[in-house]
Protein backbone atom coordinates (compact mmCIF):
# COMPACT_ATOMS: atom_id res chain seq x y z
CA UNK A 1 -39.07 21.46 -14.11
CA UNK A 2 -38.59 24.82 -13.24
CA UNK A 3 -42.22 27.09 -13.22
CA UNK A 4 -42.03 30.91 -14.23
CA UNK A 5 -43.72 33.09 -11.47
CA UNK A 6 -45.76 36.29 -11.52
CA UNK A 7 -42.83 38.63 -10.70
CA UNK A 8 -41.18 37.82 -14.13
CA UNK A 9 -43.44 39.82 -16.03
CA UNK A 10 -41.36 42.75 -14.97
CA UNK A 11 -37.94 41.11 -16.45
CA UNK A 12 -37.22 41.37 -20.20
CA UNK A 13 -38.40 39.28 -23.10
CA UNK A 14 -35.31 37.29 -22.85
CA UNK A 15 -35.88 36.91 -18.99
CA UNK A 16 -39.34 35.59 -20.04
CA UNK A 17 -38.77 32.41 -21.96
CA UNK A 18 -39.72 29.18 -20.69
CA UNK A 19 -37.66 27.42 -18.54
CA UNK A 20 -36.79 24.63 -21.07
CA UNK A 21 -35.43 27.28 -24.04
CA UNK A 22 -33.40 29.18 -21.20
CA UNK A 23 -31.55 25.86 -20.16
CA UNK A 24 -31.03 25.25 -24.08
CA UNK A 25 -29.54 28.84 -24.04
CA UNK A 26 -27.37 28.45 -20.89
CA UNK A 27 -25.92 25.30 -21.89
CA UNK A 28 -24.99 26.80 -25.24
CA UNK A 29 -22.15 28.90 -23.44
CA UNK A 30 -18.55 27.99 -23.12
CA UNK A 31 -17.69 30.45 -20.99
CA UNK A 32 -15.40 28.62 -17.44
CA UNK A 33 -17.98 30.84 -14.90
CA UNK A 34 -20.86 30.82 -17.22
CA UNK A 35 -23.66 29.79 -14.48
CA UNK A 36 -22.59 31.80 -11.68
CA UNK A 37 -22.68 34.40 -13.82
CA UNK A 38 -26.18 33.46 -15.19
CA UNK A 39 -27.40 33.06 -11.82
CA UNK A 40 -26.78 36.99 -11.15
CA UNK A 41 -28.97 38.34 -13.54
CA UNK A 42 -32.14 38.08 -11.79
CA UNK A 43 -34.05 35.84 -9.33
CA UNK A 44 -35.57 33.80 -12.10
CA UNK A 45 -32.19 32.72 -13.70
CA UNK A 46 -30.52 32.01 -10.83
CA UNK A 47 -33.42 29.35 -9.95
CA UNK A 48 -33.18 27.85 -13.52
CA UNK A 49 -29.41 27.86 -12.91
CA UNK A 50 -29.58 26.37 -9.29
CA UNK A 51 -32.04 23.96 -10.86
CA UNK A 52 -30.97 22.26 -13.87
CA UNK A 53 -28.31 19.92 -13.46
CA UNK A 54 -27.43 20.41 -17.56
CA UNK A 55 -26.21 23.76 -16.95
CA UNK A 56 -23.27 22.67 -15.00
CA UNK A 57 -22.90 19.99 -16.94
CA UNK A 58 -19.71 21.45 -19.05
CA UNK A 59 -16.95 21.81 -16.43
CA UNK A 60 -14.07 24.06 -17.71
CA UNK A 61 -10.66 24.35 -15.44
CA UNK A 62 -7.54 25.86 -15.83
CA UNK A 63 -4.26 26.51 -14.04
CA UNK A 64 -4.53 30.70 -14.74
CA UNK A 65 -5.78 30.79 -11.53
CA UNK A 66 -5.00 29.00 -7.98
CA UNK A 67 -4.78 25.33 -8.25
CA UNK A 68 -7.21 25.93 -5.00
CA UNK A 69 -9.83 28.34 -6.72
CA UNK A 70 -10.13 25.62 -9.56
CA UNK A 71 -10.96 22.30 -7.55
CA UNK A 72 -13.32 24.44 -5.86
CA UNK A 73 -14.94 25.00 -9.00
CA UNK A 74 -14.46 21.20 -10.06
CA UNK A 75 -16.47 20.16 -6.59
CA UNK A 76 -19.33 22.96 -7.01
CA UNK A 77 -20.32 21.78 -10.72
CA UNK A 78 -19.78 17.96 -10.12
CA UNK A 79 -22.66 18.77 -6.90
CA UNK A 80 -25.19 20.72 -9.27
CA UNK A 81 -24.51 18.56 -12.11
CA UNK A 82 -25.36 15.23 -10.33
CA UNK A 83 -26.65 13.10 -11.43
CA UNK A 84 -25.54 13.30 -15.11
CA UNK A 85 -22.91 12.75 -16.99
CA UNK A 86 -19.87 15.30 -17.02
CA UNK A 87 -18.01 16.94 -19.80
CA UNK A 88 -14.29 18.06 -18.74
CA UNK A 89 -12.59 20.60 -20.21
CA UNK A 90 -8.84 21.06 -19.00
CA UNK A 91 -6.55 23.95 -19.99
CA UNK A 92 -3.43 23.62 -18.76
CA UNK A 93 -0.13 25.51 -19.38
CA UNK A 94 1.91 23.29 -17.31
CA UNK A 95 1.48 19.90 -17.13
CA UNK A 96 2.58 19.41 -13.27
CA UNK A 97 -0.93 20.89 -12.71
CA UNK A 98 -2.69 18.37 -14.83
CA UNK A 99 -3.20 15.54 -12.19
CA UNK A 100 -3.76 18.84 -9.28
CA UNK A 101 -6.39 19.77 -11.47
CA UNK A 102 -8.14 16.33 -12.20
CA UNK A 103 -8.09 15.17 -9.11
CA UNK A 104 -11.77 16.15 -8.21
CA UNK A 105 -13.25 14.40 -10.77
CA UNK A 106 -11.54 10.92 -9.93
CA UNK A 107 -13.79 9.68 -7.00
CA UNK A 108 -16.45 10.50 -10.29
CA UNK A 109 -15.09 8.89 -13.08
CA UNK A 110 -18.42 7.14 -13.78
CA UNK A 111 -20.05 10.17 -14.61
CA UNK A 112 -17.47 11.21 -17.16
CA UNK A 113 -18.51 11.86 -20.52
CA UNK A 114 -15.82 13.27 -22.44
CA UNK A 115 -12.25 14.58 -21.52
CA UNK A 116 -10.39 17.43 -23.67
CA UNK A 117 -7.25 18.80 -22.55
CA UNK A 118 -5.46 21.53 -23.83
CA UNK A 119 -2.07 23.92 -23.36
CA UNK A 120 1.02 21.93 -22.68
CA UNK A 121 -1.01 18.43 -23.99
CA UNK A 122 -3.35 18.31 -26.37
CA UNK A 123 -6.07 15.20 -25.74
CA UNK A 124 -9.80 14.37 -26.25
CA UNK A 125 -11.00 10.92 -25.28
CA UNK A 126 -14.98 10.15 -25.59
CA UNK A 127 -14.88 7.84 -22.10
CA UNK A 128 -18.82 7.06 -22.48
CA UNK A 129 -17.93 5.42 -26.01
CA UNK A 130 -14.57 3.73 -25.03
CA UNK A 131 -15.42 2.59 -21.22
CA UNK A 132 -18.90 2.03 -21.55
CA UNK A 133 -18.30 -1.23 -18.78
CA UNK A 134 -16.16 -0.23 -16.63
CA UNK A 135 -16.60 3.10 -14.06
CA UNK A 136 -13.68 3.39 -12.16
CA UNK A 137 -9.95 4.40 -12.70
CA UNK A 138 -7.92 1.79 -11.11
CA UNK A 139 -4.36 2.50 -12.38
CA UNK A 140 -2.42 5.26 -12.25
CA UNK A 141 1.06 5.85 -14.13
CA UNK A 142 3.24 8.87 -13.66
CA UNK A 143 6.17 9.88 -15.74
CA UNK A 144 9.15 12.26 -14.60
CA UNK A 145 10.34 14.07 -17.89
CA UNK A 146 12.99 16.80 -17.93
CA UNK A 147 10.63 20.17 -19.34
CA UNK A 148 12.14 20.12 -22.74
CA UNK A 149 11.39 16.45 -22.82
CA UNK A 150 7.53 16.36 -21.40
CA UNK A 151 6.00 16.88 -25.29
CA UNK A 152 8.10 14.08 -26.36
CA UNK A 153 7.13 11.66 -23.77
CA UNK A 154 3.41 12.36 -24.46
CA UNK A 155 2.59 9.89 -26.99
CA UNK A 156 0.42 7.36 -24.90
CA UNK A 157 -3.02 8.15 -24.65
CA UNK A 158 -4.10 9.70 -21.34
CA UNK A 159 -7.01 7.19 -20.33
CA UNK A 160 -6.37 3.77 -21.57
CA UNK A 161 -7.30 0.64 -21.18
CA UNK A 162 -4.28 -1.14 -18.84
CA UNK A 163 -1.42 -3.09 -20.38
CA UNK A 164 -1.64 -5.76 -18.23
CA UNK A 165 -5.27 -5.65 -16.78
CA UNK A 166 -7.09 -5.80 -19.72
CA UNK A 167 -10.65 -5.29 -17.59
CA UNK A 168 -9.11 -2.12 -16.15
CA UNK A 169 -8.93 1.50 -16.91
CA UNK A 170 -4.91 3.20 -16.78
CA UNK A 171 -4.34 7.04 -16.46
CA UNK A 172 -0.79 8.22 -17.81
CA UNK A 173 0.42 11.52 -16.58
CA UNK A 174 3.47 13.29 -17.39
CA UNK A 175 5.10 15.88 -14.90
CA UNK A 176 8.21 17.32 -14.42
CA UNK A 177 8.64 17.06 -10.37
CA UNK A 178 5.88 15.24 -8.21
CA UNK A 179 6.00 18.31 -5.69
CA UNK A 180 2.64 19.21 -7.16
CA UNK A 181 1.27 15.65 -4.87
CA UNK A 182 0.94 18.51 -2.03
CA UNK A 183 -2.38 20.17 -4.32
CA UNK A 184 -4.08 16.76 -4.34
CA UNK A 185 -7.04 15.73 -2.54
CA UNK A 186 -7.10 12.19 -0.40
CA UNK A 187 -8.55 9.62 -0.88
CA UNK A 188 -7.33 9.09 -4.83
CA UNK A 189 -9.49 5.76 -6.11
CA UNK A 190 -6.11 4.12 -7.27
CA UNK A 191 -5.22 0.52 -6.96
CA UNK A 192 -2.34 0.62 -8.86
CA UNK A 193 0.35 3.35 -8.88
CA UNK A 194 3.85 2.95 -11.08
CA UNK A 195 6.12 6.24 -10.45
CA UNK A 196 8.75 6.18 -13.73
CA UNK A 197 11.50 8.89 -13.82
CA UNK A 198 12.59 9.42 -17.31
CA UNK A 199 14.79 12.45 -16.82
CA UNK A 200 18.49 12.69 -18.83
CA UNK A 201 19.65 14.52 -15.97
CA UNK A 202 21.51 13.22 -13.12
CA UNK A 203 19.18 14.43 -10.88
CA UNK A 204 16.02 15.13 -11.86
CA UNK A 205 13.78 17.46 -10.05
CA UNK A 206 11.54 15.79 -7.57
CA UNK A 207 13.86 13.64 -6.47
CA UNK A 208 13.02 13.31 -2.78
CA UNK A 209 11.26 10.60 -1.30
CA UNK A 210 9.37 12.71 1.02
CA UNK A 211 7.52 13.36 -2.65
CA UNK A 212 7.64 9.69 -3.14
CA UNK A 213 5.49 8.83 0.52
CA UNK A 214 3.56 11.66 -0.07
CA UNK A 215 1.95 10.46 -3.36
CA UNK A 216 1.58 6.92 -1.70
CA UNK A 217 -0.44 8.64 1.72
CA UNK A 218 -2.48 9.91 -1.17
CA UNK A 219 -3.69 6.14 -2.13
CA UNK A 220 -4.89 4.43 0.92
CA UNK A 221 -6.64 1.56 -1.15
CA UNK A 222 -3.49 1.10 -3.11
CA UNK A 223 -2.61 -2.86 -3.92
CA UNK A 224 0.46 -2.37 -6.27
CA UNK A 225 3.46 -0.05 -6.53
CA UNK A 226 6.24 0.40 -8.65
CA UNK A 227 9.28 2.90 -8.31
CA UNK A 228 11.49 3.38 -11.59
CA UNK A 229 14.00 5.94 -11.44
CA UNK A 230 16.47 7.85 -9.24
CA UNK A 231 19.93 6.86 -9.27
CA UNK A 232 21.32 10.25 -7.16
CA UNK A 233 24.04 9.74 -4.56
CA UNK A 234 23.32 12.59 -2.56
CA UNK A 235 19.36 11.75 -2.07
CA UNK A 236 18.35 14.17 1.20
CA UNK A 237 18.89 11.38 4.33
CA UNK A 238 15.62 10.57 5.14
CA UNK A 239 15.10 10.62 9.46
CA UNK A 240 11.69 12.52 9.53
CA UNK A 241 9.81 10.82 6.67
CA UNK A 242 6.27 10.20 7.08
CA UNK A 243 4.99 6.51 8.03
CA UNK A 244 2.29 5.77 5.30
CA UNK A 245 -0.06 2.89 5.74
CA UNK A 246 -0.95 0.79 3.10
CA UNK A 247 -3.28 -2.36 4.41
CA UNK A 248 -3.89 -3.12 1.09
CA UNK A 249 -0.55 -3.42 -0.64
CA UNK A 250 0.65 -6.86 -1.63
CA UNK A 251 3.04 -5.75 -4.69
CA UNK A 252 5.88 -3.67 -4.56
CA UNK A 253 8.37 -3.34 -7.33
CA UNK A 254 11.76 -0.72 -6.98
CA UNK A 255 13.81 -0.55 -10.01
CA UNK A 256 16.88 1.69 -10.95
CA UNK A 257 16.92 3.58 -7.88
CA UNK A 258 18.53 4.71 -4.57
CA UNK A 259 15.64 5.51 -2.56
CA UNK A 260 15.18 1.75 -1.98
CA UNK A 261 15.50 2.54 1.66
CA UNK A 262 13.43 5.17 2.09
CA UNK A 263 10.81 3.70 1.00
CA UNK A 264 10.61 0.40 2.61
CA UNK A 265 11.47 1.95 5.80
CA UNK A 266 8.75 4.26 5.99
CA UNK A 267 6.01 2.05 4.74
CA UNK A 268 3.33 0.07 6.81
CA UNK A 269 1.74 -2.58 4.70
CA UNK A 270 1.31 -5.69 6.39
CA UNK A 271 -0.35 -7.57 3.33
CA UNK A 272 2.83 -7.90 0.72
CA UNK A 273 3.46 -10.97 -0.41
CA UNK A 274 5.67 -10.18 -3.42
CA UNK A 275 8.49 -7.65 -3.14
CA UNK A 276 10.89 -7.38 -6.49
CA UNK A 277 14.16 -5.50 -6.73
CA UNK A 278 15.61 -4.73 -9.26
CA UNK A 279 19.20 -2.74 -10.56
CA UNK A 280 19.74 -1.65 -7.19
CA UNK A 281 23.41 -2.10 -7.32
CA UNK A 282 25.77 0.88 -7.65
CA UNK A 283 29.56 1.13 -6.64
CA UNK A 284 29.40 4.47 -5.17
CA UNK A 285 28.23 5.88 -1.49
CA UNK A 286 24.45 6.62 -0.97
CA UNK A 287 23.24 8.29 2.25
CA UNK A 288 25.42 6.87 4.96
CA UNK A 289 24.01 9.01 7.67
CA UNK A 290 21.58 6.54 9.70
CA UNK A 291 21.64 5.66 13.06
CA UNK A 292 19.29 2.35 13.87
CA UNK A 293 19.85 -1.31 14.69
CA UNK A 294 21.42 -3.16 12.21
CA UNK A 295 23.32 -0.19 10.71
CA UNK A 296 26.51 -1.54 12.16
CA UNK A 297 29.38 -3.44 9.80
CA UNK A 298 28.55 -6.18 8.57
CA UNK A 299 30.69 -9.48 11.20
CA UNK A 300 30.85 -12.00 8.15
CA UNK A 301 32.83 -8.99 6.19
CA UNK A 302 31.90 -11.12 3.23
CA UNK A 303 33.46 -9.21 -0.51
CA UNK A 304 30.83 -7.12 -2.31
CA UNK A 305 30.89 -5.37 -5.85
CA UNK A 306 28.31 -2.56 -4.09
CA UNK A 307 28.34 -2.41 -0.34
CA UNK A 308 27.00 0.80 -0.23
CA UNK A 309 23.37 -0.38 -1.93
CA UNK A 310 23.69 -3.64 -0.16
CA UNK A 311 23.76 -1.50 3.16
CA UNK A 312 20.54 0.29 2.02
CA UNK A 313 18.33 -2.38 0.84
CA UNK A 314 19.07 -4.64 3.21
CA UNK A 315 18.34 -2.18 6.01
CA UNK A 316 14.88 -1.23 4.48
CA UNK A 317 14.08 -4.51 4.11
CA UNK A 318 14.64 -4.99 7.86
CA UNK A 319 12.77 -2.10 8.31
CA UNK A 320 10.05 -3.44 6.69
CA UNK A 321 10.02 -6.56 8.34
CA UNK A 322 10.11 -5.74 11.66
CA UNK A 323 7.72 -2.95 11.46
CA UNK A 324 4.46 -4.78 10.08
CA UNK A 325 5.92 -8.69 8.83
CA UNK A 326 4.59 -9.08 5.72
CA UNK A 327 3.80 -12.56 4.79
CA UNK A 328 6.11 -12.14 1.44
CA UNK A 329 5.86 -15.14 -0.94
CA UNK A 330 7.92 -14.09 -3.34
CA UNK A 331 11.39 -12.23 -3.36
CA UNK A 332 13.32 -11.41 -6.68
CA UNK A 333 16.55 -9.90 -6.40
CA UNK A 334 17.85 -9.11 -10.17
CA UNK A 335 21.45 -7.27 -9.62
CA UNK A 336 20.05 -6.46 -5.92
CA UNK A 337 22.04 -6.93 -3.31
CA UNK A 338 22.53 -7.61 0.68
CA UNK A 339 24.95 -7.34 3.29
CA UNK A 340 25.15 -11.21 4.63
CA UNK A 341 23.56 -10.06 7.98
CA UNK A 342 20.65 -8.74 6.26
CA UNK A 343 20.37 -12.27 4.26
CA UNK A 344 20.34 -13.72 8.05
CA UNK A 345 17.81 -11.50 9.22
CA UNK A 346 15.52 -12.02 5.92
CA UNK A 347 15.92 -15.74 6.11
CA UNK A 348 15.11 -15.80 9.96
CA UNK A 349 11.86 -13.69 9.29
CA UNK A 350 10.24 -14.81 6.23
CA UNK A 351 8.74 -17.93 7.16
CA UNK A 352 6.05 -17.56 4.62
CA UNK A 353 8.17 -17.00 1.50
CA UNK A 354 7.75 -19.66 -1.44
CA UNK A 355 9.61 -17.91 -4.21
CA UNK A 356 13.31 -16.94 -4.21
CA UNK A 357 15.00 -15.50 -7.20
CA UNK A 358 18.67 -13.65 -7.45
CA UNK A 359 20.77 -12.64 -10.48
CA UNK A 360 24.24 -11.59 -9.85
CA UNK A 361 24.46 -11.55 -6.38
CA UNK A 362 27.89 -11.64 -4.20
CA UNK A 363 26.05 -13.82 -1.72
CA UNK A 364 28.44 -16.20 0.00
CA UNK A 365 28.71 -19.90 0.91
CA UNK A 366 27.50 -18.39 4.19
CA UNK A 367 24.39 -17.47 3.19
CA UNK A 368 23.72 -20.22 1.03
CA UNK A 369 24.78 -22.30 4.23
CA UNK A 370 21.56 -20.67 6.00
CA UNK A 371 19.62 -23.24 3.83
CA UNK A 372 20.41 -26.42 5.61
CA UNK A 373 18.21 -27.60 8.35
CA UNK A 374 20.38 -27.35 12.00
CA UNK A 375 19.59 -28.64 15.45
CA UNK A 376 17.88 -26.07 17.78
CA UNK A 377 20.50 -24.46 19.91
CA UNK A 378 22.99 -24.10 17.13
CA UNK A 379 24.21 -19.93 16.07
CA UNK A 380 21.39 -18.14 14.94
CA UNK A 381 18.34 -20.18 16.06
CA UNK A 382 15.24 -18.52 16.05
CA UNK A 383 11.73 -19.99 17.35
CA UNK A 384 10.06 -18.03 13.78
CA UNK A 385 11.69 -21.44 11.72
CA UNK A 386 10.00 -24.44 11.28
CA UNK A 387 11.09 -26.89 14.25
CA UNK A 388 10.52 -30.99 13.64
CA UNK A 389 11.42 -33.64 16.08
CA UNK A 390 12.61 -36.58 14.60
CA UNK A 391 14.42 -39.55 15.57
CA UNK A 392 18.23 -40.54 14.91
CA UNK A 393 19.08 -42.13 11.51
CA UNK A 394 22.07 -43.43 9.87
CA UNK A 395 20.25 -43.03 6.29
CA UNK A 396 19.74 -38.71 6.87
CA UNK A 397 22.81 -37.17 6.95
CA UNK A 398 21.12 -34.29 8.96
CA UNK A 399 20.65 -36.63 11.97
CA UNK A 400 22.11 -36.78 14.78
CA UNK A 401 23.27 -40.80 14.62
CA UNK A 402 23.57 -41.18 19.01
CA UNK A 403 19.92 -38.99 20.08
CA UNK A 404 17.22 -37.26 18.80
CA UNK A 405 17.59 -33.51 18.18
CA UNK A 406 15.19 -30.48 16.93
CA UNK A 407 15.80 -29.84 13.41
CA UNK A 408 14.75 -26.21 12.37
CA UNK A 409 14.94 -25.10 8.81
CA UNK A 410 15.10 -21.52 7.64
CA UNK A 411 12.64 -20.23 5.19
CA UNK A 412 10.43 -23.34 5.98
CA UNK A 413 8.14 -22.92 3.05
CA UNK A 414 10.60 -22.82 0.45
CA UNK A 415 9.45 -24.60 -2.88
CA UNK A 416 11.28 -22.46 -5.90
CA UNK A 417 14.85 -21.42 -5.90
CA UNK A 418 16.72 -20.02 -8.59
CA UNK A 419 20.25 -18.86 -8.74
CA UNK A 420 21.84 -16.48 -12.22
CA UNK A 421 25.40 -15.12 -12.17
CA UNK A 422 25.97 -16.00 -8.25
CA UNK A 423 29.91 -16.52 -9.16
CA UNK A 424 30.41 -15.99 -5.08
CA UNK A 425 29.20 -19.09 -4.51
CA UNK A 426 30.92 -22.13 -4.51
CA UNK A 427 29.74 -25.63 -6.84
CA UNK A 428 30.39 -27.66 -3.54
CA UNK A 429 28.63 -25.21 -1.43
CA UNK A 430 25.77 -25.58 -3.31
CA UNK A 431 25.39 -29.40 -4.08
CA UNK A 432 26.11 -29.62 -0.33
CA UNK A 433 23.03 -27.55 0.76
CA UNK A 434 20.40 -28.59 -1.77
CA UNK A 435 21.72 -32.43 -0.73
CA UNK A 436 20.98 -32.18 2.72
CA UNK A 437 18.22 -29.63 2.75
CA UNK A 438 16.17 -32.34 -0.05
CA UNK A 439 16.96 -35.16 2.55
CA UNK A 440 15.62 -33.76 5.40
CA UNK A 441 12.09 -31.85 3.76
CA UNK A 442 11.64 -34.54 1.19
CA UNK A 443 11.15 -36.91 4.05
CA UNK A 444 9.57 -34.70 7.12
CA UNK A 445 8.08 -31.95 4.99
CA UNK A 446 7.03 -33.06 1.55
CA UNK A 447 4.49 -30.46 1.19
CA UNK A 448 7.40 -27.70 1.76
CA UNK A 449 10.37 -28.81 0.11
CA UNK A 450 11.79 -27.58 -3.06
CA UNK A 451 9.55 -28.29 -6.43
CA UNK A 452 12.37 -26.62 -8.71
CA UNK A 453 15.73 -24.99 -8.88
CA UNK A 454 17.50 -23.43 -11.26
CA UNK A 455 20.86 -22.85 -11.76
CA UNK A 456 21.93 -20.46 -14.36
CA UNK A 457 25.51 -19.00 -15.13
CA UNK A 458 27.06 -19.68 -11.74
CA UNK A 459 30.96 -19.91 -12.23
CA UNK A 460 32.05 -22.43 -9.70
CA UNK A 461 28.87 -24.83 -10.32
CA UNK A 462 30.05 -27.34 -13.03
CA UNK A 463 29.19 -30.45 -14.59
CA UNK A 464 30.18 -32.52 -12.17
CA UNK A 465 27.62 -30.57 -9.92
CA UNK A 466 24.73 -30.49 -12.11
CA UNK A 467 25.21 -34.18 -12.32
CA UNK A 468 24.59 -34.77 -8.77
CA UNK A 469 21.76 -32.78 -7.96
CA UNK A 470 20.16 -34.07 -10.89
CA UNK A 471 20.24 -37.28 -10.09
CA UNK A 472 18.27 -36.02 -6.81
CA UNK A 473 16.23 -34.00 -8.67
CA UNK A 474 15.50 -35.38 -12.04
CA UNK A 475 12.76 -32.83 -13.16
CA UNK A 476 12.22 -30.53 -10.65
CA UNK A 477 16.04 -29.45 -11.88
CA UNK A 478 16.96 -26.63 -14.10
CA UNK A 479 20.36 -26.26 -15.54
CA UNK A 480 22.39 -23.80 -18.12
CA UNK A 481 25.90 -22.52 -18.08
């Protein structure tokens, strides 16, 4: 408590009140700069300012004046405020500056009390009330609206619980370029970050990945991304991007978008073990202009529908894989595509991966030929496979029937395959591979080999195919056509 001394006598009746009815008066103002400019009044105030944590416990910001001038404000009353709760007032004429302007209070979301926004979004969430168990903001959602589209795309609420974490606390924001990622503060708390573009444009503002990496350097603890958004051609070619660690990261999901290689080029995150792609695909030319191993034709000239988005994923996957080789588990490839030298160099360097899913592909019999255990020595050996001795057998067709030989088998912990609209790929190709590769890790790997397949909409795999690797199979076997 705060004690009056002798030289106060000389202030006026106002300055004289106890401490206690001062701090009730003080706390009664709304004014932004209300206790700074209490504390200038006289000696007395400013020590019942400097204080009492309640005066500072309203904390109004706004984007009238520097982005800079207001965080500093933020980070003064969250100090002399501790260790209560906080009341946050935001008033905001543009909405880019909302997430610039929370950004102080995140590492603080504990202490939060209640959250009004106002100006280009109008919200008020009571978060002692709603989050009374939880005190930290794991997930964090942006949306990319065109400016005449922003008030429209407003409609979920700004701190939620999460859609698909029940136990965890979501915050959406809506912006019209993520530029603004240059006003933000590291560390942000985030776990979770999902980056959507919703723009009706062609190209959206914002649309450089250096914007993309940026955001991401800002989340060192983050575990799962997603990337929505960005179908431009003429994305800036990306040689001087920043390389942004990312220990933590084990999810990554890119969807509708052309900055596919940008990304996983210039990320460090040996800990991903599932990696989804999704729409990648498009039939026209996307930043050619690269210069690094692996960027030459593809020597199996194999057709493709999009060999321009091939070229790119596959080369960021590469990337990717030879800069920190991440133990990936799962890959899903839905109308995502590769070059077949990039399938090579995937299939020769995931030895962890479990999963393998692909809709529409234009992946060839050669690819799908990668599958079938070989004897060491043979085109494309690589120590990374899995390498078994055995002894020769008339009953394997894999054998050798004269010596014994080195098998090695490609993505050695393969248990789940599943093929959709692969109409590259031949019936025979397939029954052929499965047939062999089931003989061989049935017997010498049992606790590797395939547990299911499905086959789904391939052309050139008919009846007469199912039949036969159901009779392998029985169960483990999943047909439509």
């Amino acid at each position: 408590m705060v004690s009056v001394d002798a030289s106060s006598s000389s202030v006026s009746p106002v300055g004289q009140l106890p401490p206690e009815l001062l701090i009730e008066v003080f706390c009664a103002s709304e004014d932004a700069l209300a206790p700074l400019t209490l504390g200038t009044v006289c000696r007395f105030w400013k020590k019942v300012v400097d204080e009492s944590p309640r005066v500072w416990q309203l904390v109004i910001v706004d984007d009238k004046r520097p982005i800079t001038a207001s965080q500093a404000q933020a980070c003064l009353w969250i100090q002399r405020s501790a260790p209560l709760k906080l009341d946050v007032r935001l008033q905001v004429e543009d909405p880019d500056n909302i997430l610039p302007l929370l950004a102080p209070f995140l590492p603080v979301f504990h202490r939060w009390r209640q959250l009004d926004i106002s100006g280009a979004r109008q919200e008020s969430v009571c978060l002692s009330n709603t989050f009374s168990r939880l005190d930290t903001l794991n997930d964090l959602s942006i949306s990319v609206c065109d400016d005449e589209h922003v008030d429209g795309a407003c409609r979920s609420s700004f701190v939620q619980y999460s859609p698909l974490w029940p136990n965890r606390i979501a915050m959406n924001v809506w912006l019209t370029q993520l530029s603004q990622a240059r006003m933000l503060t590291p560390p942000l708390p985030f776990t979770s970050l999902s980056i959507t573009e919703q723009s009706l444009r062609f190209r959206s503002p914002g649309a450089d990945p250096s914007a993309v990496l940026n955001l991401l350097q800002l989340c060192p603890q983050l575990e799962s991304f997603t990337l929505s958004g960005w179908m431009d051609p003429s994305l800036p070619v990306s040689h001087h991007l920043p390389i942004v660690s990312l220990p933590s990261l084990h999810t990554v999901h890119l969807r509708r978008t052309t900055m596919t290689r940008a990304v996983l080029s210039h990320i460090d995150a040996p800990a991903i073990t599932k990696l989804y792609l999704t729409n990648l695909n498009v039939t026209y030319s996307i930043s050619p202009d690269y210069f690094e191993p692996g960027d030459s034709e593809d020597e199996a000239n194999d057709y493709s529908q999009s060999p321009w988005s091939d070229h790119a994923t596959g080369m960021g996957l590469r990337r990717l894989i030879s800069r920190c080789h991440p133990p990936i588990k799962t890959l899903e490839m839905d109308f995502s595509d590769m070059r077949t030298k990039d399938f090579v160099y995937t299939f020769e360097h995931l030895t962890e991966l479990e999963d393998f899913l692909i809709v529409a592909s234009d992946m060839s019999n050669t690819v799908l030929n990668l599958l079938k255990p070989y004897d060491d020595g043979a085109p494309l050996a690589s120590q990374t496979r899995s390498a078994v001795s055995t002894l020769p057998s008339d009953e394997d067709p894999c054998m050798s029937p004269t010596a014994p030989s080195i098998k090695l088998v490609r993505l050695p912990h393969l248990r789940n395959l599943e093929l959709y609209n692969c109409n590259g790929i031949s019936g025979d190709a397939i029954v052929e591979t499965l047939m062999q590769r089931l003989k061989y890790t049935d017997r010498f790997t049992p606790e590797n080999t395939l547990q299911e397949i499905v086959i789904s909409s391939c052309d050139q795999f008919g009846a007469e195919h199912r039949d036969m690797v159901s009779k392998k199979m029985g169960s483990r076997f999943s047909y439509s056509a």
